[in-house]
PDB file of N, CA and C in Angstrom:
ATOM      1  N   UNK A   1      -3.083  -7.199  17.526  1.00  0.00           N
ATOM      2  CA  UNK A   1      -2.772  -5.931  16.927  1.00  0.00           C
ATOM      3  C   UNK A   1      -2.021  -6.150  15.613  1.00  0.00           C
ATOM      4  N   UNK A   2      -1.388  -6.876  15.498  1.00  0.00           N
ATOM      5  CA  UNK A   2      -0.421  -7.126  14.149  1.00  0.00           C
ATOM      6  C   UNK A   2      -1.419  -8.039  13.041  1.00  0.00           C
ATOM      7  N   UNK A   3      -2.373  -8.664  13.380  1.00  0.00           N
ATOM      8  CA  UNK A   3      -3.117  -9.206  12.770  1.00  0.00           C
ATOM      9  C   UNK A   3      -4.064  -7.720  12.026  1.00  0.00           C
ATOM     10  N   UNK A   4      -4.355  -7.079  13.103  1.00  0.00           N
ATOM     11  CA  UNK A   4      -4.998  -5.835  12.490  1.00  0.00           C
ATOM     12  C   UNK A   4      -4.377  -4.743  11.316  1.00  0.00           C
ATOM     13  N   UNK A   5      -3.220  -5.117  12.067  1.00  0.00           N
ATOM     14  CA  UNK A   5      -1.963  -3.721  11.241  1.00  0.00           C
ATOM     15  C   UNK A   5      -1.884  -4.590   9.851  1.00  0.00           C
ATOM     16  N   UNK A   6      -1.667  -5.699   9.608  1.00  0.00           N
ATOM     17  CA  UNK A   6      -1.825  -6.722   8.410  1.00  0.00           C
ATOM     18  C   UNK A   6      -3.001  -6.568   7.350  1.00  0.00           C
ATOM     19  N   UNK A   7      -4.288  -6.600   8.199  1.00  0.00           N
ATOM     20  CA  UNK A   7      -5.755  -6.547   7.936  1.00  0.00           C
ATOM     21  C   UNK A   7      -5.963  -5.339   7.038  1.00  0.00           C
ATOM     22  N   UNK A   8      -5.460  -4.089   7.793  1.00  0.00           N
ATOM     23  CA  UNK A   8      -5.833  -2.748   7.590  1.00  0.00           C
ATOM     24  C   UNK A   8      -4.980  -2.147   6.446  1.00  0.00           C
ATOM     25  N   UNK A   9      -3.520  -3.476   5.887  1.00  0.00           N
ATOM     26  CA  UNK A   9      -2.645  -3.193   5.718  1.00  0.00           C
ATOM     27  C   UNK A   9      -1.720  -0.970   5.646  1.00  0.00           C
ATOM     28  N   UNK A  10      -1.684  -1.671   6.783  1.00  0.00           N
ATOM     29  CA  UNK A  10      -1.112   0.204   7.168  1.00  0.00           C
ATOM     30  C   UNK A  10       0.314  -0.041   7.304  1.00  0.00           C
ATOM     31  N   UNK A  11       0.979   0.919   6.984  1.00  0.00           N
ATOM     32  CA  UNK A  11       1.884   0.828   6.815  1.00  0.00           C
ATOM     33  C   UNK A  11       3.310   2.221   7.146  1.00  0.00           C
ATOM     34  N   UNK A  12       4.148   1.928   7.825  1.00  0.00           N
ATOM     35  CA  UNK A  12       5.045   2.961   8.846  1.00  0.00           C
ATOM     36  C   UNK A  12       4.944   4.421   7.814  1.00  0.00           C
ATOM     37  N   UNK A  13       5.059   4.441   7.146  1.00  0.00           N
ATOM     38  CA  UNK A  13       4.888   5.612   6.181  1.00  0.00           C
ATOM     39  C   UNK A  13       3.429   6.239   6.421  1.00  0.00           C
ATOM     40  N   UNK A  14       2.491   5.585   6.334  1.00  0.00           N
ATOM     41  CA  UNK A  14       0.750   5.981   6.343  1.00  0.00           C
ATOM     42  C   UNK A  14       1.108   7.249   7.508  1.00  0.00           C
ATOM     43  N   UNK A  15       1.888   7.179   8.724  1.00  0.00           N
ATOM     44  CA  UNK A  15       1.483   8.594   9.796  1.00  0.00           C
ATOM     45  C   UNK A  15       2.035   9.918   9.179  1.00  0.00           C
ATOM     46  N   UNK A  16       2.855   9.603   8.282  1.00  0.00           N
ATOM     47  CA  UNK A  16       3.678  10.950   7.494  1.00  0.00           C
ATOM     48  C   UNK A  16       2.563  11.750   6.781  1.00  0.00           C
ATOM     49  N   UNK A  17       1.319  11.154   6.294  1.00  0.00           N
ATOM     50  CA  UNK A  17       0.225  11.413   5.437  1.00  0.00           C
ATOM     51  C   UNK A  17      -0.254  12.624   5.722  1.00  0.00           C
ATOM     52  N   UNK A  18      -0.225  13.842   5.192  1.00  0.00           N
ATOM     53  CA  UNK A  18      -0.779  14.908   6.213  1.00  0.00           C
ATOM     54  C   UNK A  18      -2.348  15.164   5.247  1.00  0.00           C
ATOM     55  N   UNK A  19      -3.675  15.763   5.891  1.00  0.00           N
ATOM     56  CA  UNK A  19      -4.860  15.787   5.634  1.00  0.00           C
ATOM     57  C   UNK A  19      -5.070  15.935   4.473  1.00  0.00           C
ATOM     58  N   UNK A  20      -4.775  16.524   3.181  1.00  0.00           N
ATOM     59  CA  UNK A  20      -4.942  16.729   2.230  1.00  0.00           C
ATOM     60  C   UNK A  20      -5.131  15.555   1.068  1.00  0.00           C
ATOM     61  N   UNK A  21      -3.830  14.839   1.153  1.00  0.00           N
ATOM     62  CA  UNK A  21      -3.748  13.593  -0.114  1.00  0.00           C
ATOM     63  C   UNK A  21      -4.670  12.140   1.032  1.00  0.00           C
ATOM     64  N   UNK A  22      -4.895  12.370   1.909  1.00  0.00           N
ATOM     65  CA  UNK A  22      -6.185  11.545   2.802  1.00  0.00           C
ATOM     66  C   UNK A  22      -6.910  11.908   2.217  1.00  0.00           C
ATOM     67  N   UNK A  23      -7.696  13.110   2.250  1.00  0.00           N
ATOM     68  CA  UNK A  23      -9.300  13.761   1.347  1.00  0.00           C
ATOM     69  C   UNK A  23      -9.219  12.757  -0.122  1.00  0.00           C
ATOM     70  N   UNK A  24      -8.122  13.508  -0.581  1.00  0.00           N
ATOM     71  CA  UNK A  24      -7.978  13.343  -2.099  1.00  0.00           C
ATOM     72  C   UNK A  24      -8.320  11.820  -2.276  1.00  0.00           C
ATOM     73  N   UNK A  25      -7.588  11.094  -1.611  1.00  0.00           N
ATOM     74  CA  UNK A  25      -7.527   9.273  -1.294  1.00  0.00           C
ATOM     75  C   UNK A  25      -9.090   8.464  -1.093  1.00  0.00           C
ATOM     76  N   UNK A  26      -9.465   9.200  -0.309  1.00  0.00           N
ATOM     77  CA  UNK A  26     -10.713   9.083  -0.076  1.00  0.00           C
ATOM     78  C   UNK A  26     -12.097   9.169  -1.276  1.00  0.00           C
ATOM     79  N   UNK A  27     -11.487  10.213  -2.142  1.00  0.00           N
ATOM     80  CA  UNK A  27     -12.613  10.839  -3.039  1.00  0.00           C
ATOM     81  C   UNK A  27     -12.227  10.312  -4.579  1.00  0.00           C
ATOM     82  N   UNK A  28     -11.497   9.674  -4.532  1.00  0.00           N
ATOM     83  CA  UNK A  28     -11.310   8.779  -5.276  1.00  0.00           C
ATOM     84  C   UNK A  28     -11.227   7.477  -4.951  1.00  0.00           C
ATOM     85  N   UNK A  29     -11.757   7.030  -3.861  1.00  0.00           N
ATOM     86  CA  UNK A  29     -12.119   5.758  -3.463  1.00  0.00           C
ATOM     87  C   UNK A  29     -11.013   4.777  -3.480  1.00  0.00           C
ATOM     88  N   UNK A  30      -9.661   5.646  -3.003  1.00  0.00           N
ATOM     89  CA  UNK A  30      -8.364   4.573  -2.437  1.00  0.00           C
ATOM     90  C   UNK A  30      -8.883   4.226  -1.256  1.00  0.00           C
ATOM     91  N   UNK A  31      -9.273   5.320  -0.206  1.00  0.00           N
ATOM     92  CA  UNK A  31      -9.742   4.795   1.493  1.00  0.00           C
ATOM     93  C   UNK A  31     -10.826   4.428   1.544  1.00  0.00           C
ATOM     94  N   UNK A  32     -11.081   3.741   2.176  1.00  0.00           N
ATOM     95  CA  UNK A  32     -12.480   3.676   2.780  1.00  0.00           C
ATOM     96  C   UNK A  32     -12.999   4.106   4.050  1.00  0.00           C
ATOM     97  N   UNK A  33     -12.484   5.200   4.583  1.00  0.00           N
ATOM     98  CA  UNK A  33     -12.732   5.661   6.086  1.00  0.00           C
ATOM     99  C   UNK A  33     -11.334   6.681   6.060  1.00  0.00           C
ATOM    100  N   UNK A  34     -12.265   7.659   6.955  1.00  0.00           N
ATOM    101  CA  UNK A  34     -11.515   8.969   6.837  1.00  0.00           C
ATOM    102  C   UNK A  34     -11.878   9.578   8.281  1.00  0.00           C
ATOM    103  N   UNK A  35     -10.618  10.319   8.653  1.00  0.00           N
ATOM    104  CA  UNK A  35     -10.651  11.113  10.156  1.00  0.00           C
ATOM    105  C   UNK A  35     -11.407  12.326   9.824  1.00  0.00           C
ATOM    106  N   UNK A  36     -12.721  13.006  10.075  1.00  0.00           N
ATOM    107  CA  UNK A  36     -13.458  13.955   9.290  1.00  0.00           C
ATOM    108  C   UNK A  36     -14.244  14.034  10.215  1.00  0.00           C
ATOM    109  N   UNK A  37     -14.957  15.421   9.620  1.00  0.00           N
ATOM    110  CA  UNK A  37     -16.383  16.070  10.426  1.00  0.00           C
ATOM    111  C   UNK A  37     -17.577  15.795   9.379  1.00  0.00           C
ATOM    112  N   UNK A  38     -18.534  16.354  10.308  1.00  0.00           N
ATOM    113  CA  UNK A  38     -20.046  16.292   9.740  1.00  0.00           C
ATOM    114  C   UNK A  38     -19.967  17.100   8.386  1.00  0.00           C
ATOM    115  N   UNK A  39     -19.513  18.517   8.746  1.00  0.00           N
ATOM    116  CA  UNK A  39     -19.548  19.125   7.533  1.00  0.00           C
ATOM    117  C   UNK A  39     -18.625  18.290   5.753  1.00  0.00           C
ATOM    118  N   UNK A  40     -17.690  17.593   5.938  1.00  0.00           N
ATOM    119  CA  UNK A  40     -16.851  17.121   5.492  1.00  0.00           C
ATOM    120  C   UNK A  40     -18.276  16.264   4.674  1.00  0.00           C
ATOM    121  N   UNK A  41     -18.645  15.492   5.337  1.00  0.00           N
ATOM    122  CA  UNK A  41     -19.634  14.608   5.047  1.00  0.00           C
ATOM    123  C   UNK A  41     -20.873  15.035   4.197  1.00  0.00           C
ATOM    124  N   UNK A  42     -21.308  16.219   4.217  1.00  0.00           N
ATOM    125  CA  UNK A  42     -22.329  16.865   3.912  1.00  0.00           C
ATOM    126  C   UNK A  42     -21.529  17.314   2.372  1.00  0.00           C
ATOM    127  N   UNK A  43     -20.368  18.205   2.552  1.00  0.00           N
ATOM    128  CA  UNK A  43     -19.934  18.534   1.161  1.00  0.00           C
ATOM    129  C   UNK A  43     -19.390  17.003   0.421  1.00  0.00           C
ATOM    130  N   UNK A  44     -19.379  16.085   0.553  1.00  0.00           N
ATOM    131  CA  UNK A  44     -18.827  15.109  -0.317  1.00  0.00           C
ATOM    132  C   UNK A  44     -20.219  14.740  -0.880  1.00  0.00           C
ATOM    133  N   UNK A  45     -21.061  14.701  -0.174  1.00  0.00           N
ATOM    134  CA  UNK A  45     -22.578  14.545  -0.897  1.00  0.00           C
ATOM    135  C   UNK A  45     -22.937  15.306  -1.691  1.00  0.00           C
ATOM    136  N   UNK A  46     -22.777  16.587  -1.567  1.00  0.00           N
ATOM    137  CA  UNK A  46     -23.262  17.628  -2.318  1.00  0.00           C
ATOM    138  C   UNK A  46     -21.888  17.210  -4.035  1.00  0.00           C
ATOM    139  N   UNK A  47     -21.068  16.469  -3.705  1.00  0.00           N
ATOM    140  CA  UNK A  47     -19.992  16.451  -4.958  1.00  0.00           C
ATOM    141  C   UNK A  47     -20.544  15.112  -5.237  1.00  0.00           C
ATOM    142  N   UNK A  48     -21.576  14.530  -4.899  1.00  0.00           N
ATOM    143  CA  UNK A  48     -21.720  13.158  -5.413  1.00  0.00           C
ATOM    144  C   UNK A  48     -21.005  12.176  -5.096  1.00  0.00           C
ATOM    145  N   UNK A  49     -20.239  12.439  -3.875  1.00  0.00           N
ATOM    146  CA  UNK A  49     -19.806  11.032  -3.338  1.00  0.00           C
ATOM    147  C   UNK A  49     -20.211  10.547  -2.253  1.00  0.00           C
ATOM    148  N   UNK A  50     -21.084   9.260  -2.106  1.00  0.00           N
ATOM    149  CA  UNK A  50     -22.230   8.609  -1.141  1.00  0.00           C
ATOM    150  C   UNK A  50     -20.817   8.751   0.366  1.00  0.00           C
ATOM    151  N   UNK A  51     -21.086   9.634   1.208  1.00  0.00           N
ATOM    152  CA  UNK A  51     -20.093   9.296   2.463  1.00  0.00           C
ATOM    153  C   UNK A  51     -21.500   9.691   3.329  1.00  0.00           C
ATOM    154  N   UNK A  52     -21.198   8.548   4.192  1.00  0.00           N
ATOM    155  CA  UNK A  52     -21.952   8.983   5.562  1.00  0.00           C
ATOM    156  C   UNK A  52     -21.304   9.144   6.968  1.00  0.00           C
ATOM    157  N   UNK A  53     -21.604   9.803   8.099  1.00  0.00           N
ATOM    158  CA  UNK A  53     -21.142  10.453   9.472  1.00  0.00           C
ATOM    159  C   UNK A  53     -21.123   9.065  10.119  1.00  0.00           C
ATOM    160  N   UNK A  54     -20.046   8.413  10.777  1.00  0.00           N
ATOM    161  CA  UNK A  54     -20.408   7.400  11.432  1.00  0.00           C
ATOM    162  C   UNK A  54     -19.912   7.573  13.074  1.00  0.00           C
ATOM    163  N   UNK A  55     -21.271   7.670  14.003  1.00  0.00           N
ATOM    164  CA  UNK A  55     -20.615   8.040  14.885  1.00  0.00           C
ATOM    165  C   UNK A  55     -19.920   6.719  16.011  1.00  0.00           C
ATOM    166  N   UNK A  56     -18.989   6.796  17.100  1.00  0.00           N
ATOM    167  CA  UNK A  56     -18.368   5.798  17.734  1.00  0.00           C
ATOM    168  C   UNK A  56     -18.493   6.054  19.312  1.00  0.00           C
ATOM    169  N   UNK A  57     -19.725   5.212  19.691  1.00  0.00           N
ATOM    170  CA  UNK A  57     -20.300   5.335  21.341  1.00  0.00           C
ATOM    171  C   UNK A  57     -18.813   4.078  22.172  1.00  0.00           C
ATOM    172  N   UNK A  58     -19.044   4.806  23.405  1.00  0.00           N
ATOM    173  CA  UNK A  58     -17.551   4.561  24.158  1.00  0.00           C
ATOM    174  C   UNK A  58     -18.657   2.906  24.838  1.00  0.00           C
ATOM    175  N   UNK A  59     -17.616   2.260  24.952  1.00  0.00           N
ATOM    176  CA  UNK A  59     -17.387   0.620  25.766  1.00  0.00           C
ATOM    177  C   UNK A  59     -17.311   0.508  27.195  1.00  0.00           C
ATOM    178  N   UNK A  60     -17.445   2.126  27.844  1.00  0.00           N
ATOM    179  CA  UNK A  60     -16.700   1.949  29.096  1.00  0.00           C
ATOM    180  C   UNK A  60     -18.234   2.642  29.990  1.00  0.00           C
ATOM    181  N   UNK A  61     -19.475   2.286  29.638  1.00  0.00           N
ATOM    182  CA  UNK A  61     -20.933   2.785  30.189  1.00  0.00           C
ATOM    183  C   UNK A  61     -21.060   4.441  30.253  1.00  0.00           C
ATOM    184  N   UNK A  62     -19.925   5.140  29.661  1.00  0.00           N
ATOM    185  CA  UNK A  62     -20.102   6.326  29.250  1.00  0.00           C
ATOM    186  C   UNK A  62     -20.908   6.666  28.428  1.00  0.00           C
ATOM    187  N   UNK A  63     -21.611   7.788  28.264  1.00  0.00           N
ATOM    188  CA  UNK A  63     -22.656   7.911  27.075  1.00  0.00           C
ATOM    189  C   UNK A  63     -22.114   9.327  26.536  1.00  0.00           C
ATOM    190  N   UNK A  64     -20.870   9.027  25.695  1.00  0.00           N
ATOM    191  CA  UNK A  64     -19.846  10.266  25.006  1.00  0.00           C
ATOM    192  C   UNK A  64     -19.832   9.373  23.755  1.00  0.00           C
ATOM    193  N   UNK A  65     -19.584  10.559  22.931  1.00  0.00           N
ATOM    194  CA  UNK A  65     -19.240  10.056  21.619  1.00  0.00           C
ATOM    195  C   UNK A  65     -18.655  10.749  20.651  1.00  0.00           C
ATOM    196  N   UNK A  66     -17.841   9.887  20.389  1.00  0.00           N
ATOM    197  CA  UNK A  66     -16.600  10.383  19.737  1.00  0.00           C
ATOM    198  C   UNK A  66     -17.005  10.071  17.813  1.00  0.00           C
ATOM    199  N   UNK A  67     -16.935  11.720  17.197  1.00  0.00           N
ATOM    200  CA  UNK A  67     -17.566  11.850  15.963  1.00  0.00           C
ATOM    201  C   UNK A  67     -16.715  10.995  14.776  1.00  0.00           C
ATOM    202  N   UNK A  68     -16.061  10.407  15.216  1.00  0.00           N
ATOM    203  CA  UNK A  68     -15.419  10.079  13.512  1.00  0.00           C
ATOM    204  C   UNK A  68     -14.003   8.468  14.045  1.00  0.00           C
ATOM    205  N   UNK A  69     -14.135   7.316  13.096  1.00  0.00           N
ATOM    206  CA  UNK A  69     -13.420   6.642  13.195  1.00  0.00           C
ATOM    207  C   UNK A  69     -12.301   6.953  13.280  1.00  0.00           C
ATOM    208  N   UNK A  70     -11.033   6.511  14.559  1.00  0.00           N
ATOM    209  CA  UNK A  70      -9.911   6.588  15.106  1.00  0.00           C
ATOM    210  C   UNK A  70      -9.048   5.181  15.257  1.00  0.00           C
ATOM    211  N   UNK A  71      -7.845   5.103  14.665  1.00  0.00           N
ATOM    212  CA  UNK A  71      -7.222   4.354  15.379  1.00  0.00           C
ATOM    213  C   UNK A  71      -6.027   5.089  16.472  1.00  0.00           C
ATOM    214  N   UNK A  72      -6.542   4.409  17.894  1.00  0.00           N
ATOM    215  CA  UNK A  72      -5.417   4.768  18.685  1.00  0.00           C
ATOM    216  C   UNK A  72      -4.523   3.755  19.777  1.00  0.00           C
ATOM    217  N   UNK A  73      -3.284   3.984  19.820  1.00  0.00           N
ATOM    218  CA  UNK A  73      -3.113   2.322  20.605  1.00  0.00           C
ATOM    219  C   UNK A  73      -2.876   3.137  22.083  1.00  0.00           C
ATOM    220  N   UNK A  74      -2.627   2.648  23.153  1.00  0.00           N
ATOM    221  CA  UNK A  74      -2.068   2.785  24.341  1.00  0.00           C
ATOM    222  C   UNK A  74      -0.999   1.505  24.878  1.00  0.00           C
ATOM    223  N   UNK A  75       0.104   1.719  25.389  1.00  0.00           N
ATOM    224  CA  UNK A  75       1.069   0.468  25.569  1.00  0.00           C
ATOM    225  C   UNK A  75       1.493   0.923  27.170  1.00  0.00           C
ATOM    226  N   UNK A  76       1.444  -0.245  27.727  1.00  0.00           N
ATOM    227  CA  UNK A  76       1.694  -0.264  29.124  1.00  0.00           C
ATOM    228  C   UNK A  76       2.740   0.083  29.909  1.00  0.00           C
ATOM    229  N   UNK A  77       2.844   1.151  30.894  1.00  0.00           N
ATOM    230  CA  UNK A  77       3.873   1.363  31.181  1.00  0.00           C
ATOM    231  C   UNK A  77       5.511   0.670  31.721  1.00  0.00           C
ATOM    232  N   UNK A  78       4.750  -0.771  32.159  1.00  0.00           N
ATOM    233  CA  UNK A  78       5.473  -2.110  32.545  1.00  0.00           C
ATOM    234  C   UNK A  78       5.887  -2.780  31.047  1.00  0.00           C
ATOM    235  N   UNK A  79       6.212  -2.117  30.414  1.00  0.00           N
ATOM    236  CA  UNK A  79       6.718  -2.440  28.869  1.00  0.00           C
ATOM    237  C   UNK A  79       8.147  -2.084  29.455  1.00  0.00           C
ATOM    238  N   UNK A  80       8.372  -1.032  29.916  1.00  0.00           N
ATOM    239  CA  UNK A  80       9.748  -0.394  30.440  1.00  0.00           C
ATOM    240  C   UNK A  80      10.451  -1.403  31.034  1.00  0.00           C
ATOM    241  N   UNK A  81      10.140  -2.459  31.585  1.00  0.00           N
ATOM    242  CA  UNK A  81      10.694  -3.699  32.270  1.00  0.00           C
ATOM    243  C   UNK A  81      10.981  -5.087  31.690  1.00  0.00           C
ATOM    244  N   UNK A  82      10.568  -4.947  30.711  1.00  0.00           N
ATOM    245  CA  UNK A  82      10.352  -5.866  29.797  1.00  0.00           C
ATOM    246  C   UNK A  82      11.073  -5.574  28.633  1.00  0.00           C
ATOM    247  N   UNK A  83      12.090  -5.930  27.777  1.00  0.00           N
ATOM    248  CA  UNK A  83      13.132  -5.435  26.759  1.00  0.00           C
ATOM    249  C   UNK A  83      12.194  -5.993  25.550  1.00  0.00           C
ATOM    250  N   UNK A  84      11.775  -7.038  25.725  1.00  0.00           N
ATOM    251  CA  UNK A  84      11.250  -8.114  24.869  1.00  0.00           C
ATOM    252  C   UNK A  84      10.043  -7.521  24.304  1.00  0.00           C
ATOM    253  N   UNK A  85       8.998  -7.570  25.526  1.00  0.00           N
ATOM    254  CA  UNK A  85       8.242  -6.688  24.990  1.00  0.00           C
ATOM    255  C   UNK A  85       7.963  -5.208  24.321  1.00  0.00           C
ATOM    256  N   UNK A  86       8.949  -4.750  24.971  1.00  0.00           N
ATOM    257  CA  UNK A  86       8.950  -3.636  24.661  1.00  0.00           C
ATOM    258  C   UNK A  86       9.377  -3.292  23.440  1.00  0.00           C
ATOM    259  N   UNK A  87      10.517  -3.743  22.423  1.00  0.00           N
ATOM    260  CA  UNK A  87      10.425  -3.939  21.092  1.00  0.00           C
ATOM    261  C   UNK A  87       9.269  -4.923  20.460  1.00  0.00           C
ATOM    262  N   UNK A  88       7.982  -5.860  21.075  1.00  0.00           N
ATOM    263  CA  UNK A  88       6.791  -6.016  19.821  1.00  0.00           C
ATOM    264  C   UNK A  88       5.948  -5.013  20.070  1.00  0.00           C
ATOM    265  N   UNK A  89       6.135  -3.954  21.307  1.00  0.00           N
ATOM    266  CA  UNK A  89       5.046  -3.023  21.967  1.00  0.00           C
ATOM    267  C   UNK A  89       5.461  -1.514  20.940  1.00  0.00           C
ATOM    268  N   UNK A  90       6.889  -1.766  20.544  1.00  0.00           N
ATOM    269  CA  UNK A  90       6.844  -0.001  18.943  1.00  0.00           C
ATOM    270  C   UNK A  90       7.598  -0.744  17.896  1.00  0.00           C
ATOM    271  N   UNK A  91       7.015  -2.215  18.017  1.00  0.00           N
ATOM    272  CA  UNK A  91       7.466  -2.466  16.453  1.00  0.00           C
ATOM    273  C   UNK A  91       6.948  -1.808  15.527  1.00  0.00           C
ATOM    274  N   UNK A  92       5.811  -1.433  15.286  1.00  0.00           N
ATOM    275  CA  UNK A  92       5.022  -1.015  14.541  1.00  0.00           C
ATOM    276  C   UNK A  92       5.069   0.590  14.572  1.00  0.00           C
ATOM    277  N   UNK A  93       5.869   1.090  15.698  1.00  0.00           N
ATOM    278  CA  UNK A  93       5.795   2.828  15.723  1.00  0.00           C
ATOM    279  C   UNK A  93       6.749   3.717  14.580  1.00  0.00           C
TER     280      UNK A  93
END
């Protein structure tokens, strides 16, 4: 996960971001991936910016699908027992 958070370079400030300066970020080609709908997708084309719908089929033999790239973590409840872990488990929160 920290290899990712590095990768993606994201950063504790990025969740403060509220939807608007994301769009904006996006449409000027700071992001490269955006939390969005179909329609979202359709008007950025119509403004001339190449975005396509990418959809994300589930890992778990479900056949659901979830419309738009997400990052989400889940941390174990046996973190609570663990001091150690439990500060590298919201270092990043």
């Amino acid at each position: 996960m920290e290899q990712f958070i590095k990768d993606a370079d994201i950063h504790p400030g990025d969740i403060e971001l509220s939807y608007d300066p994301v769009i904006e970020m996006f449409t000027e080609g700071q992001a490269a991936v955006i939390r969005s709908g179909g329609s979202n997708t359709v008007a950025f084309n119509h403004n001339n910016i190449n975005a396509v719908f990418l959809p994300y089929f589930g890992q778990d033999g479900e056949q659901w699908l979830l419309t738009y790239p997400a990052f989400q973590v889940a941390l174990n409840k046996d973190l609570e027992n663990d001091k150690s872990r439990q500060e590298k488990g919201f270092a990043g929160a």
